[in-house]
Protein backbone atom coordinates (compact mmCIF):
# COMPACT_ATOMS: atom_id res chain seq x y z
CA UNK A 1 -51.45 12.85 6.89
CA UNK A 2 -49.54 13.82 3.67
CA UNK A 3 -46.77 15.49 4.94
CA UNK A 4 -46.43 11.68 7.62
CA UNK A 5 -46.02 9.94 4.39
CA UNK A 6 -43.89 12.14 3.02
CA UNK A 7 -41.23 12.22 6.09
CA UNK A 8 -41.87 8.78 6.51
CA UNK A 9 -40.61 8.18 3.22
CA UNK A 10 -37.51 10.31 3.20
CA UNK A 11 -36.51 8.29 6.27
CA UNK A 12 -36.63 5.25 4.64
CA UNK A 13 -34.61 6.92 1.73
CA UNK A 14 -31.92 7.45 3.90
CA UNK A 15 -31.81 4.67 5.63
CA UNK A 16 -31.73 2.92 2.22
CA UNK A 17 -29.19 5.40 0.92
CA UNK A 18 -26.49 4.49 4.07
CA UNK A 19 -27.42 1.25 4.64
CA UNK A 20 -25.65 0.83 0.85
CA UNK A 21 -23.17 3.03 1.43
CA UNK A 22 -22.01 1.47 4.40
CA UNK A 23 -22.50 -1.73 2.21
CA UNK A 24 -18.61 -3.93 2.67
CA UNK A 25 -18.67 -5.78 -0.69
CA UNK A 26 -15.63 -7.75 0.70
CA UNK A 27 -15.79 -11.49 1.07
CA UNK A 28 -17.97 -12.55 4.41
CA UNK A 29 -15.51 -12.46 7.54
CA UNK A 30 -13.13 -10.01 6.18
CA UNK A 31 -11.79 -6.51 7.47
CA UNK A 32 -9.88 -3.93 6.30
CA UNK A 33 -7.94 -1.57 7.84
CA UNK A 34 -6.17 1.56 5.94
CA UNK A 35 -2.22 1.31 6.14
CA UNK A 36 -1.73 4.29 4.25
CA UNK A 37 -0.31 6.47 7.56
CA UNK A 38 3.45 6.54 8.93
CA UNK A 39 5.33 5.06 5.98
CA UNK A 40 9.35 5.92 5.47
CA UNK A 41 10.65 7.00 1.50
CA UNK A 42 13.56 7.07 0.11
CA UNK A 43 15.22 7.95 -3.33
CA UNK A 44 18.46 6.38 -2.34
CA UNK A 45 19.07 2.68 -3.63
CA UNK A 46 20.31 0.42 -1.13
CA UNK A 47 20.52 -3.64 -1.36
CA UNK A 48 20.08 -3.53 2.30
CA UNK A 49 16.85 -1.34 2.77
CA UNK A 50 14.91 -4.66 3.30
CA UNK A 51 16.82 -5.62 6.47
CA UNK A 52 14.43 -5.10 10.14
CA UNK A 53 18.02 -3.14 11.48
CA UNK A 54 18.44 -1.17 8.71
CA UNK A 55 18.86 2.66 9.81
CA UNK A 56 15.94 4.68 8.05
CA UNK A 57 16.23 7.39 10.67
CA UNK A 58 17.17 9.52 7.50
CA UNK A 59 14.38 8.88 5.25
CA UNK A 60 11.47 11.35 4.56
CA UNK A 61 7.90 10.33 6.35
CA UNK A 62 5.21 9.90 3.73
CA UNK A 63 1.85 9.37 3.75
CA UNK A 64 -0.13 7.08 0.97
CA UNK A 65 -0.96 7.68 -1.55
CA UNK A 66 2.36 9.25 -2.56
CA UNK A 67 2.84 10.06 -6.04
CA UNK A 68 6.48 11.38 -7.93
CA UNK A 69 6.44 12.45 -11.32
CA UNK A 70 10.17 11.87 -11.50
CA UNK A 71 13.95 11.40 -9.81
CA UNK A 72 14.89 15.11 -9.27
CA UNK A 73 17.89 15.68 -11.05
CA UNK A 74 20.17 15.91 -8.26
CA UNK A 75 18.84 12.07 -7.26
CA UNK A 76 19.87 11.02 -10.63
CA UNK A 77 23.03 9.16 -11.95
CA UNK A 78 25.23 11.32 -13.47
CA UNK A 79 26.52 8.56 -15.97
CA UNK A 80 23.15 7.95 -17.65
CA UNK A 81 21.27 9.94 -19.74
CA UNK A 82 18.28 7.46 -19.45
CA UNK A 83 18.59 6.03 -15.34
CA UNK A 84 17.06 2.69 -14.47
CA UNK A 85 17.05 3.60 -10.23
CA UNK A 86 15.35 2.47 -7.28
CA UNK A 87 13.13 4.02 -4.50
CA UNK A 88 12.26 2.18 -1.53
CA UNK A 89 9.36 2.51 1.06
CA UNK A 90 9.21 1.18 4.55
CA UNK A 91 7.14 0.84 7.30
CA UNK A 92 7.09 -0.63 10.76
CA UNK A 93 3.25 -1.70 12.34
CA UNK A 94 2.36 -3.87 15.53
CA UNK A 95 -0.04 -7.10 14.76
CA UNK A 96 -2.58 -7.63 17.65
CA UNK A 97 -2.25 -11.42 19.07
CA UNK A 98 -5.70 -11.38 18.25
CA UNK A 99 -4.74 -11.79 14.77
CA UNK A 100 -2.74 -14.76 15.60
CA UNK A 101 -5.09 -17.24 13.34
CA UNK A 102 -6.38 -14.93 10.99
CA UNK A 103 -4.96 -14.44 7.18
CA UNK A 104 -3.68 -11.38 6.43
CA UNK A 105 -2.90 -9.30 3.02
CA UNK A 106 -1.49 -5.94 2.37
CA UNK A 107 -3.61 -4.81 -0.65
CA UNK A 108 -2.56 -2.27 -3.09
CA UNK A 109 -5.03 -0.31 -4.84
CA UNK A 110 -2.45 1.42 -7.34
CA UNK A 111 1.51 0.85 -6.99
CA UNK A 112 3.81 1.03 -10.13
CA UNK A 113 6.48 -1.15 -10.67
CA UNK A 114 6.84 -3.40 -7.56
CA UNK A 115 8.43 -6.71 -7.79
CA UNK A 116 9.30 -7.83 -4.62
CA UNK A 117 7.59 -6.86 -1.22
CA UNK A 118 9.68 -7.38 2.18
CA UNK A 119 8.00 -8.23 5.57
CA UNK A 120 10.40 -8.86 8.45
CA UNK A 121 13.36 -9.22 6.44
CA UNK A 122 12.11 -12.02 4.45
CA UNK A 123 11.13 -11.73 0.63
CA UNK A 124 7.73 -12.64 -0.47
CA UNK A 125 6.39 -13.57 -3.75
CA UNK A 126 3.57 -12.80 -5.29
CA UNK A 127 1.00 -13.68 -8.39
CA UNK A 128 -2.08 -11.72 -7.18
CA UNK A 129 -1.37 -8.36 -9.21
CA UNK A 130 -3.43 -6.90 -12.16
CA UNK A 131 -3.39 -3.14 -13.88
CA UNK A 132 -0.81 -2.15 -10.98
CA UNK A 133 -3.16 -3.37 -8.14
CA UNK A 134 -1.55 -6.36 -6.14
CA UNK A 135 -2.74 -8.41 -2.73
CA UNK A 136 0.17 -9.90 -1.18
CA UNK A 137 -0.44 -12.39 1.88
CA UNK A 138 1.57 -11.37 4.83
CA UNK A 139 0.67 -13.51 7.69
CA UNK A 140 3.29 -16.44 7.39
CA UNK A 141 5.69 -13.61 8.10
CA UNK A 142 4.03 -11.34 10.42
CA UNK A 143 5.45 -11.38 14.24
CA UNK A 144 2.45 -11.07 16.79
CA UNK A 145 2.45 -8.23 19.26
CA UNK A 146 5.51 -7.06 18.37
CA UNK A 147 6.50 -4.68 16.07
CA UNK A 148 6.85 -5.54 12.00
CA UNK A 149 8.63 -4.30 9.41
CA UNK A 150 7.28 -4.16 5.83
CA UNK A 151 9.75 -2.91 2.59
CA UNK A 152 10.10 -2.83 -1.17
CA UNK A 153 11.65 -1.53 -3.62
CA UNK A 154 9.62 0.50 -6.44
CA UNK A 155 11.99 0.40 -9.91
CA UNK A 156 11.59 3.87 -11.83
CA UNK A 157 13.17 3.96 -15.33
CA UNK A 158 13.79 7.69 -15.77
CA UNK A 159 12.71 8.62 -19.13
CA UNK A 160 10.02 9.85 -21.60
CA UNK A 161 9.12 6.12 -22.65
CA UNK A 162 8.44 4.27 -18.70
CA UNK A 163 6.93 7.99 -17.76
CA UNK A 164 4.08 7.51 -20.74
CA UNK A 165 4.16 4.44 -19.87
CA UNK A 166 2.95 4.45 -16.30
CA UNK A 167 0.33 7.08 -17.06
CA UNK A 168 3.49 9.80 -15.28
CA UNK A 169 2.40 8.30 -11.97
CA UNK A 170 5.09 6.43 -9.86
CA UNK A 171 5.00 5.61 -6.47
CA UNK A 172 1.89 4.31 -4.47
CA UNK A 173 -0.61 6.27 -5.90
CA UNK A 174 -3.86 4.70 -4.70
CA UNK A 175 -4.58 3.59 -0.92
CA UNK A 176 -3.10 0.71 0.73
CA UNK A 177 -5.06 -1.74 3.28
CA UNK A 178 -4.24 -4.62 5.58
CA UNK A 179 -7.31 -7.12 4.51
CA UNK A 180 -8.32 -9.26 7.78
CA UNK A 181 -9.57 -12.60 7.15
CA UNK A 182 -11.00 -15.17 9.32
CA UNK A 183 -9.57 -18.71 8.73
């Protein structure tokens, strides 16, 4: 009879136990799916990264989180001693029509030094950032079963002051999700 109770309770520990782990403190209705897979990098600056044609065929696939310490020296300028440079990121995805009516962010968990964010070409703006976190709503741009294109720029001062600055982490460093929400 003892040992009943005792199994019985253990189950009901674990059920507790994943029932709260499996707990989505997200706002009722809302989904998220990781985007940190199949992303394009590059160290190069270009003003026309942003652009759905642009040729990335040469860029380096990265996964999130992707962290750099610095611009290897052979990336640098050779004009400055301290280098205010550019990396960029991109990333083409397909949006289910089922998504059609729904409102959609790309959230950053961790990202230093990101101004401007990309999707399909068209530059979106953004107030929703705090302690290099940011949630950027996507869906006014997004193209529905079709293939979209998401790309920004992440500015990287090269010396001893931004480095301490952003804790020697540049990059994405944290995850990145698409957050799903019902109308």
């Amino acid at each position: 009879m003892r040992l009943n109770k005792i199994r019985n309770l253990c189950l009901f520990i674990i059920i507790v136990v994943c029932s709260l782990s499996c707990h989505d403190d997200k706002e009722v209705g809302s989904t998220r799916k990781l985007f940190d897979l199949n992303w394009k990098f590059s160290y190069e600056s270009s003003s026309a990264a942003y652009k759905v044609d642009f040729d990335d065929s040469a860029w380096q696939h990265v996964d999130f989180p992707h962290k750099i310490a610095r611009i290897p020296e052979d990336k640098q300028s050779k004009y400055n001693s301290v280098v205010n440079d550019t990396i960029w990121y991109r990333k083409t995805f397909d949006i289910p029509g089922s998504w059609e009516r729904k409102t959609i962010y790309v959230v950053f968990e961790g990202i230093s030094h990101v101004e401007i964010i990309f999707v399909n070409g068209e530059m979106l703006s953004f107030s929703d950032c705090d302690n290099n976190s940011c949630r950027v709503l996507i869906s006014p741009n997004l193209l529905h079963n079709t293939t979209n294109l998401i790309a920004f720029p992440v500015s990287v001062e090269n010396s001893p002051v931004s480095y301490e600055k952003s804790n020697g982490v540049l990059g994405v460093y944290k995850h990145v999700w698409l957050q799903i929400e019902e109308p």
